[in-house]
Protein backbone atom coordinates (compact mmCIF):
# COMPACT_ATOMS: atom_id res chain seq x y z
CA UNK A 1 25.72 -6.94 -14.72
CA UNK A 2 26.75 -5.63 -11.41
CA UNK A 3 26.42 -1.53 -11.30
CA UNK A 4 25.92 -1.64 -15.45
CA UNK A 5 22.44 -2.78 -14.55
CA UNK A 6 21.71 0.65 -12.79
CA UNK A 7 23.31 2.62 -15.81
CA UNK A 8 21.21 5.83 -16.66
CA UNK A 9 22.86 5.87 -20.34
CA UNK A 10 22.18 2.38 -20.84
CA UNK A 11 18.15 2.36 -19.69
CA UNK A 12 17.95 5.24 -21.27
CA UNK A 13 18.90 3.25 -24.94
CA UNK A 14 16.86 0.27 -23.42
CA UNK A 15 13.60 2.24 -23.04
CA UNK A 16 13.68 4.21 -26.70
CA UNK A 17 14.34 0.48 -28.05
CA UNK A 18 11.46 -0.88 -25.90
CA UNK A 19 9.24 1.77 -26.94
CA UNK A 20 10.08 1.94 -30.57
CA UNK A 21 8.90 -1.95 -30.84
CA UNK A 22 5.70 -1.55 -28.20
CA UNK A 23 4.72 2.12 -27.06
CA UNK A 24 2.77 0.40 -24.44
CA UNK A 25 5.14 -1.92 -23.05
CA UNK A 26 5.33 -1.47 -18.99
CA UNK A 27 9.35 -1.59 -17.91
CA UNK A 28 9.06 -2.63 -14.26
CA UNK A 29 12.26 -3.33 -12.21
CA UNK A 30 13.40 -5.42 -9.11
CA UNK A 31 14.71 -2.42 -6.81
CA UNK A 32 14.67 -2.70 -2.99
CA UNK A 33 15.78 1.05 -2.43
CA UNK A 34 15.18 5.09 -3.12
CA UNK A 35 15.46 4.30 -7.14
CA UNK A 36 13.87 7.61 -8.33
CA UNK A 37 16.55 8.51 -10.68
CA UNK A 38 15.50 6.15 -12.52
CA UNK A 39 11.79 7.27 -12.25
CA UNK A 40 11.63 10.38 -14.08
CA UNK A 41 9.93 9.05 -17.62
CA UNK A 42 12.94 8.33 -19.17
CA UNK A 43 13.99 4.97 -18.01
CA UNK A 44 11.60 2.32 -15.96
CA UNK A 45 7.87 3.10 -15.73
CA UNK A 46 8.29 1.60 -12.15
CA UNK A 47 9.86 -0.54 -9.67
CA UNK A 48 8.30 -3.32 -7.09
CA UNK A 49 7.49 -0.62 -4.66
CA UNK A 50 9.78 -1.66 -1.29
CA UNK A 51 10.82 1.50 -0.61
CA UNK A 52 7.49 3.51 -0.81
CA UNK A 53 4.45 0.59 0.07
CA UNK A 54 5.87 -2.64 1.40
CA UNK A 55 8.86 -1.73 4.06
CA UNK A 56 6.81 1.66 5.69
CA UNK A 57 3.87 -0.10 5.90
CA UNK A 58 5.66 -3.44 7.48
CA UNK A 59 7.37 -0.84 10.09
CA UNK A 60 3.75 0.27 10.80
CA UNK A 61 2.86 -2.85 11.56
CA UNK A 62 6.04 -3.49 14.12
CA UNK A 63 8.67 -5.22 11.42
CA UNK A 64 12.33 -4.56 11.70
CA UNK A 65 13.37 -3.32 8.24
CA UNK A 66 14.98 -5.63 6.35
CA UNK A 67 18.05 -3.83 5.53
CA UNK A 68 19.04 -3.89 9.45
CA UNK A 69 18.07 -7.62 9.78
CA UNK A 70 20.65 -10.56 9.86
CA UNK A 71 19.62 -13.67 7.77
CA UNK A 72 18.74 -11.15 4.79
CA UNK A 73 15.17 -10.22 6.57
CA UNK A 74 13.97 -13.60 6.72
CA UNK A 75 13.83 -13.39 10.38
CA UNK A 76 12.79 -9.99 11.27
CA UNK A 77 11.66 -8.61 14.99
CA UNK A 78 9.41 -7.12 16.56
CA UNK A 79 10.64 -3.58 16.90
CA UNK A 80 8.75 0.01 17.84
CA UNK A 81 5.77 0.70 15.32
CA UNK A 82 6.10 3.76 12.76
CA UNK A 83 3.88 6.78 14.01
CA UNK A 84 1.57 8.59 12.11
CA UNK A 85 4.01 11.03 11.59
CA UNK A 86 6.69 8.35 10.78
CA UNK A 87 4.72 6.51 7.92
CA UNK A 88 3.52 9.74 6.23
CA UNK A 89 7.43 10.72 5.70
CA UNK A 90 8.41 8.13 4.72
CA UNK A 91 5.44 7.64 1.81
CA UNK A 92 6.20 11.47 1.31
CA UNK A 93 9.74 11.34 0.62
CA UNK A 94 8.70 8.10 -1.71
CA UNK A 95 5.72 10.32 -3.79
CA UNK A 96 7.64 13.66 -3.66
CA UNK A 97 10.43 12.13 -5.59
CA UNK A 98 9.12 11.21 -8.74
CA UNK A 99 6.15 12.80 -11.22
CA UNK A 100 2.97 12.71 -10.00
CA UNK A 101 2.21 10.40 -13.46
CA UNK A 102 5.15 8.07 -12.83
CA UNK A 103 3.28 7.59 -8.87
CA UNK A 104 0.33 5.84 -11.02
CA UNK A 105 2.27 2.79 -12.88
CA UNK A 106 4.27 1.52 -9.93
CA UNK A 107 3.43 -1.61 -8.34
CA UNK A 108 2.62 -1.19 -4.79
CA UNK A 109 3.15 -4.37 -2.61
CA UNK A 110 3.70 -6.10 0.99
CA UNK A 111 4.74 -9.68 0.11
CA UNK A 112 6.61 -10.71 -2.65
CA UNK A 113 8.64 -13.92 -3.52
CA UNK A 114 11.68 -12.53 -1.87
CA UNK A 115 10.16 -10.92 1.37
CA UNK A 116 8.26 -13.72 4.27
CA UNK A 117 4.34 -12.71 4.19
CA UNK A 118 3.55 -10.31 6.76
CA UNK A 119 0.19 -11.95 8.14
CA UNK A 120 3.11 -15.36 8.56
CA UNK A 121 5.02 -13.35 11.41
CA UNK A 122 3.40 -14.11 14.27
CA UNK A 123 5.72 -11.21 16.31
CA UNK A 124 3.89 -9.13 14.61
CA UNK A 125 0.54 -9.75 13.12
CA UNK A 126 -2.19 -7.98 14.49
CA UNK A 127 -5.76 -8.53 12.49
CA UNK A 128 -6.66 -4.78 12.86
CA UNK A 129 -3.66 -3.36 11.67
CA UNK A 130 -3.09 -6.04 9.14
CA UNK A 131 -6.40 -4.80 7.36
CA UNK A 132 -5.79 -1.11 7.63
CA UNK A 133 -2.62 -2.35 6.24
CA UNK A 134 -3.90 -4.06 3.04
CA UNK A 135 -6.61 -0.83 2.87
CA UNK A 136 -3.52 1.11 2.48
CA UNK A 137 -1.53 -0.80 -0.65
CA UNK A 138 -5.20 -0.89 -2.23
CA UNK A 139 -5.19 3.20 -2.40
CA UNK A 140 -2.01 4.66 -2.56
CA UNK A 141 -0.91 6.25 -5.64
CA UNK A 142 0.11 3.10 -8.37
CA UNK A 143 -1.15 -0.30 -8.60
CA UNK A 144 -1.79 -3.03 -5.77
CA UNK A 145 -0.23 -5.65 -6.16
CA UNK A 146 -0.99 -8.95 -4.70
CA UNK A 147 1.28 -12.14 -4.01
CA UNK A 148 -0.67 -15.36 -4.27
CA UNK A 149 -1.88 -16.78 -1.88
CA UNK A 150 -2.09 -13.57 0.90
CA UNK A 151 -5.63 -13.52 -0.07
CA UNK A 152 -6.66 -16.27 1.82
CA UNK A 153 -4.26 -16.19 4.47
CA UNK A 154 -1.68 -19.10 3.18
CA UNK A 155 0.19 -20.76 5.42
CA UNK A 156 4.33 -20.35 5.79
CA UNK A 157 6.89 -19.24 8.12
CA UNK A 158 9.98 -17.44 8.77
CA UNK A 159 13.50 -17.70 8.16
CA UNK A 160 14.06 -18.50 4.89
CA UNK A 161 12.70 -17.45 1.59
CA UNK A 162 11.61 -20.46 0.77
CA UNK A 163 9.01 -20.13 3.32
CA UNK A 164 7.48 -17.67 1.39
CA UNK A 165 6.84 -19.55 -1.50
CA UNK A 166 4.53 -22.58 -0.34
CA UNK A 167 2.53 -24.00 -3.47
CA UNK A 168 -0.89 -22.55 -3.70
CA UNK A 169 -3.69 -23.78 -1.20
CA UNK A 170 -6.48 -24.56 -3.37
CA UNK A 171 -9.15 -26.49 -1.02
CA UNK A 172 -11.54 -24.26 -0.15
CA UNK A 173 -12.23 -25.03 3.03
CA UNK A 174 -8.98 -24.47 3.81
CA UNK A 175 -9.00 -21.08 3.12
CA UNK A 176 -9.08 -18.41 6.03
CA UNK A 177 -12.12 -16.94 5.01
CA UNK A 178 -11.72 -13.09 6.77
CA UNK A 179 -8.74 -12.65 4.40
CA UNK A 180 -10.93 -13.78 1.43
CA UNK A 181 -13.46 -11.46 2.06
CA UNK A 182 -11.00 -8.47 2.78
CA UNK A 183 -9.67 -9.05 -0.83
CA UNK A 184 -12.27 -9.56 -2.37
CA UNK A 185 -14.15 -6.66 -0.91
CA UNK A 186 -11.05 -4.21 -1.74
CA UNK A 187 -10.91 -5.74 -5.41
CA UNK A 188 -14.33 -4.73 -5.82
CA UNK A 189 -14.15 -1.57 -4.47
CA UNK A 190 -10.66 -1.20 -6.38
CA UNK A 191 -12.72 -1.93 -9.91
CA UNK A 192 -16.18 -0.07 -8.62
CA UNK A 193 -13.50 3.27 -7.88
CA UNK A 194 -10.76 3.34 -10.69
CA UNK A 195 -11.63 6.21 -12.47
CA UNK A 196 -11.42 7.99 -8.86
CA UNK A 197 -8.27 6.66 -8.16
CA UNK A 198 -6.45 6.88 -11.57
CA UNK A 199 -4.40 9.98 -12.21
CA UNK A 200 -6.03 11.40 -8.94
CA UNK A 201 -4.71 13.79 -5.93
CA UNK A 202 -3.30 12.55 -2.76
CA UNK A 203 -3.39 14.05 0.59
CA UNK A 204 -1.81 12.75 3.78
CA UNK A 205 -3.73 14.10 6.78
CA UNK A 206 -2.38 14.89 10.27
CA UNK A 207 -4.79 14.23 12.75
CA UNK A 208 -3.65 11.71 15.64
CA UNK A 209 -0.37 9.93 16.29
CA UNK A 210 -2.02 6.52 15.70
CA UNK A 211 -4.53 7.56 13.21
CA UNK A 212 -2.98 7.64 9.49
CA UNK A 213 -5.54 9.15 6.78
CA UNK A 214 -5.03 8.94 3.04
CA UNK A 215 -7.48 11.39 1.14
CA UNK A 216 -7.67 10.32 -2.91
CA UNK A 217 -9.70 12.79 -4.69
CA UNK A 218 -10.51 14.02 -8.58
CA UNK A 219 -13.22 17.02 -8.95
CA UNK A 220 -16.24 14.68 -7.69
CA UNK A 221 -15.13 12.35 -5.23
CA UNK A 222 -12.93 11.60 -2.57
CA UNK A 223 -11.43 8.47 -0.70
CA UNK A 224 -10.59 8.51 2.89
CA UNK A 225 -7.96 4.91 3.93
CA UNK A 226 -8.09 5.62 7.48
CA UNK A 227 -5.86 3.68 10.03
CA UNK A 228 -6.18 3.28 13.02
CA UNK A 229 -4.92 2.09 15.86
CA UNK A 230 -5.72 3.90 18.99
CA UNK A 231 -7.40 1.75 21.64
CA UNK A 232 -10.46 4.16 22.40
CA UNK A 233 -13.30 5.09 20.75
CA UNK A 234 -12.67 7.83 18.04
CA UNK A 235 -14.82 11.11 16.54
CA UNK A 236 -12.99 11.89 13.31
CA UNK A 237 -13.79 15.50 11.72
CA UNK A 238 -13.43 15.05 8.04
CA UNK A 239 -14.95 18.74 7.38
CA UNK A 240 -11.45 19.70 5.31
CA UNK A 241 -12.39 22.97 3.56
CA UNK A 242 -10.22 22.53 0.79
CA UNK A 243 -11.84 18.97 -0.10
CA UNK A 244 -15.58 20.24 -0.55
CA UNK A 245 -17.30 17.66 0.71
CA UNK A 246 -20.83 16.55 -0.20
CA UNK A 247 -22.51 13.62 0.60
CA UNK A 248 -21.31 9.86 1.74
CA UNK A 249 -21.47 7.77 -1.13
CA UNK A 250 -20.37 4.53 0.37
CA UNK A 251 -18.66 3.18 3.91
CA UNK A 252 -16.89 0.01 2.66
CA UNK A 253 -16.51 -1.62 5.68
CA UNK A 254 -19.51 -0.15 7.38
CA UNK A 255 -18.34 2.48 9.26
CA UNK A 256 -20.04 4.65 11.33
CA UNK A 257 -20.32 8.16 9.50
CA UNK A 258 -22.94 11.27 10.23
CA UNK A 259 -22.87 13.72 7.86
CA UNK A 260 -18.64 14.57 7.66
CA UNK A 261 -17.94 12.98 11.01
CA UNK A 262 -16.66 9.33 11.39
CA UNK A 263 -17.01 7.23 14.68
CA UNK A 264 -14.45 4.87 14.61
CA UNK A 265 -14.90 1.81 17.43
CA UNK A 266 -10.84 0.97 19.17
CA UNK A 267 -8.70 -0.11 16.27
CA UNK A 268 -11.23 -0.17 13.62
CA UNK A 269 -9.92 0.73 10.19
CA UNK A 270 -12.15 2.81 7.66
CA UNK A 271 -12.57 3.18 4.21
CA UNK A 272 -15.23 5.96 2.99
CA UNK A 273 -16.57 7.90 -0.12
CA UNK A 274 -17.51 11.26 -0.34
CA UNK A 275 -18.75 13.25 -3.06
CA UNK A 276 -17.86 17.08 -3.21
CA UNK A 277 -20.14 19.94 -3.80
């Protein structure tokens, strides 16, 4: 208990146990902060990614941290959006930290049991960002991760944790259908693209203070998560040398793309697939 919990020696006993009895057993702990020590293939496989999915992207979206909240986070404000530049450091220092293979098993999030659901704070909630947002936890390195009941917009409120854990809507027509079809549409494209996204490169790009692009690539394809939230109209050059690209395979959400150039409409969130020559 207490700091024994975070003991190097002692996970270090606990995973050769562990992996003695079931090689393939997946040793996933509850940490809300930087817990790469403990991330280097000798200990956990991974942690309920706070520190490098859920609390950058929430600050994206406009949501005080938790860990400078009163009332534990349960009532966070509205406080100044991370930039461009602010989100990719802070994913950066997340990704740099750890081996690129320990980046694949950890469980990428945005809501959880202990955290109120983002799309619940009205302060905050903004449809256009909340997608890019979602877009994002679907393809960063690791695993998405989602709680029940986000994926049809469920209702709840702030201030207490317990408002994050209303029983599970299941009338249909009570179900906000543009959140159904935004999961549904990533878990398909999450299935149709895993062999592109396992074990593959990551690039953050730095284009535009409001515009945050995630390239995901192996030798044949590559995945641009593109957010955006300037208020104009947008011509995005995607003609990187270094990523060799081919062809457009696919424009999930039906994007506007012309050979490697995207036209992105005021706040409208992208996510495309290349092949490479």
């Amino acid at each position: 208990k207490d700091n024994d919990q975070f003991n190097d020696e002692i996970w270090r006993e606990v995973r050769k146990s562990i992996k003695e009895e079931n090689p393939n057993a997946y040793i996933l702990a509850e940490s809300w902060i930087d817990s790469s020590d403990h991330l280097q293939g000798d200990q956990w496989d991974a942690t309920m990614n706070y520190i490098g999915c859920s609390r950058p992207i929430r600050r994206w979206m406009g949501e005080e941290d938790r860990f400078t909240c009163n009332n534990w986070g349960h009532s966070p404000r509205k406080v100044n959006e991370y930039s461009e530049m602010d989100l990719t450091k802070a994913l950066e220092a997340q990704l740099d930290s750890i081996p690129a293979q320990m980046a694949q098993f950890q469980m990428n999030l945005i809501d959880s049991h202990d955290t109120p659901r983002l799309h619940n704070n009205t302060e905050v909630f903004d449809w256009n960002n909340y997608k890019g947002a979602i877009i994002l936890m679907y393809t960063l390195p690791g695993m998405p991760s989602v709680y029940y009941g986000d994926e049809i917009g469920i209702a709840g409120a702030m201030g207490s944790v317990e408002m994050s854990r209303y029983p599970m809507q299941w009338d249909e027509n009570k179900w906000n259908k543009d959140f159904y079809s935004l999961y549904k549409t990533l878990g398909t494209f999450r299935s149709d693209y895993n062999n592109v996204l396992y074990l593959s490169s990551y690039k953050l790009l730095k284009l535009d203070d409001n515009l945050f692009v995630l390239a995901r690539y192996n030798s044949q394809k590559v995945i641009f998560s593109i957010l955006n939230k300037n208020d104009k109209e947008m011509e995005l050059d995607l003609d990187i040398p270094y990523l060799t690209l081919d062809k457009v395979e696919k424009s999930v959400f039906d994007t506007k793309v012309v050979d490697k150039k995207v036209y992105l409409n005021p706040k409208e969130n992208a996510l495309i697939i290349f092949t490479r020559k």
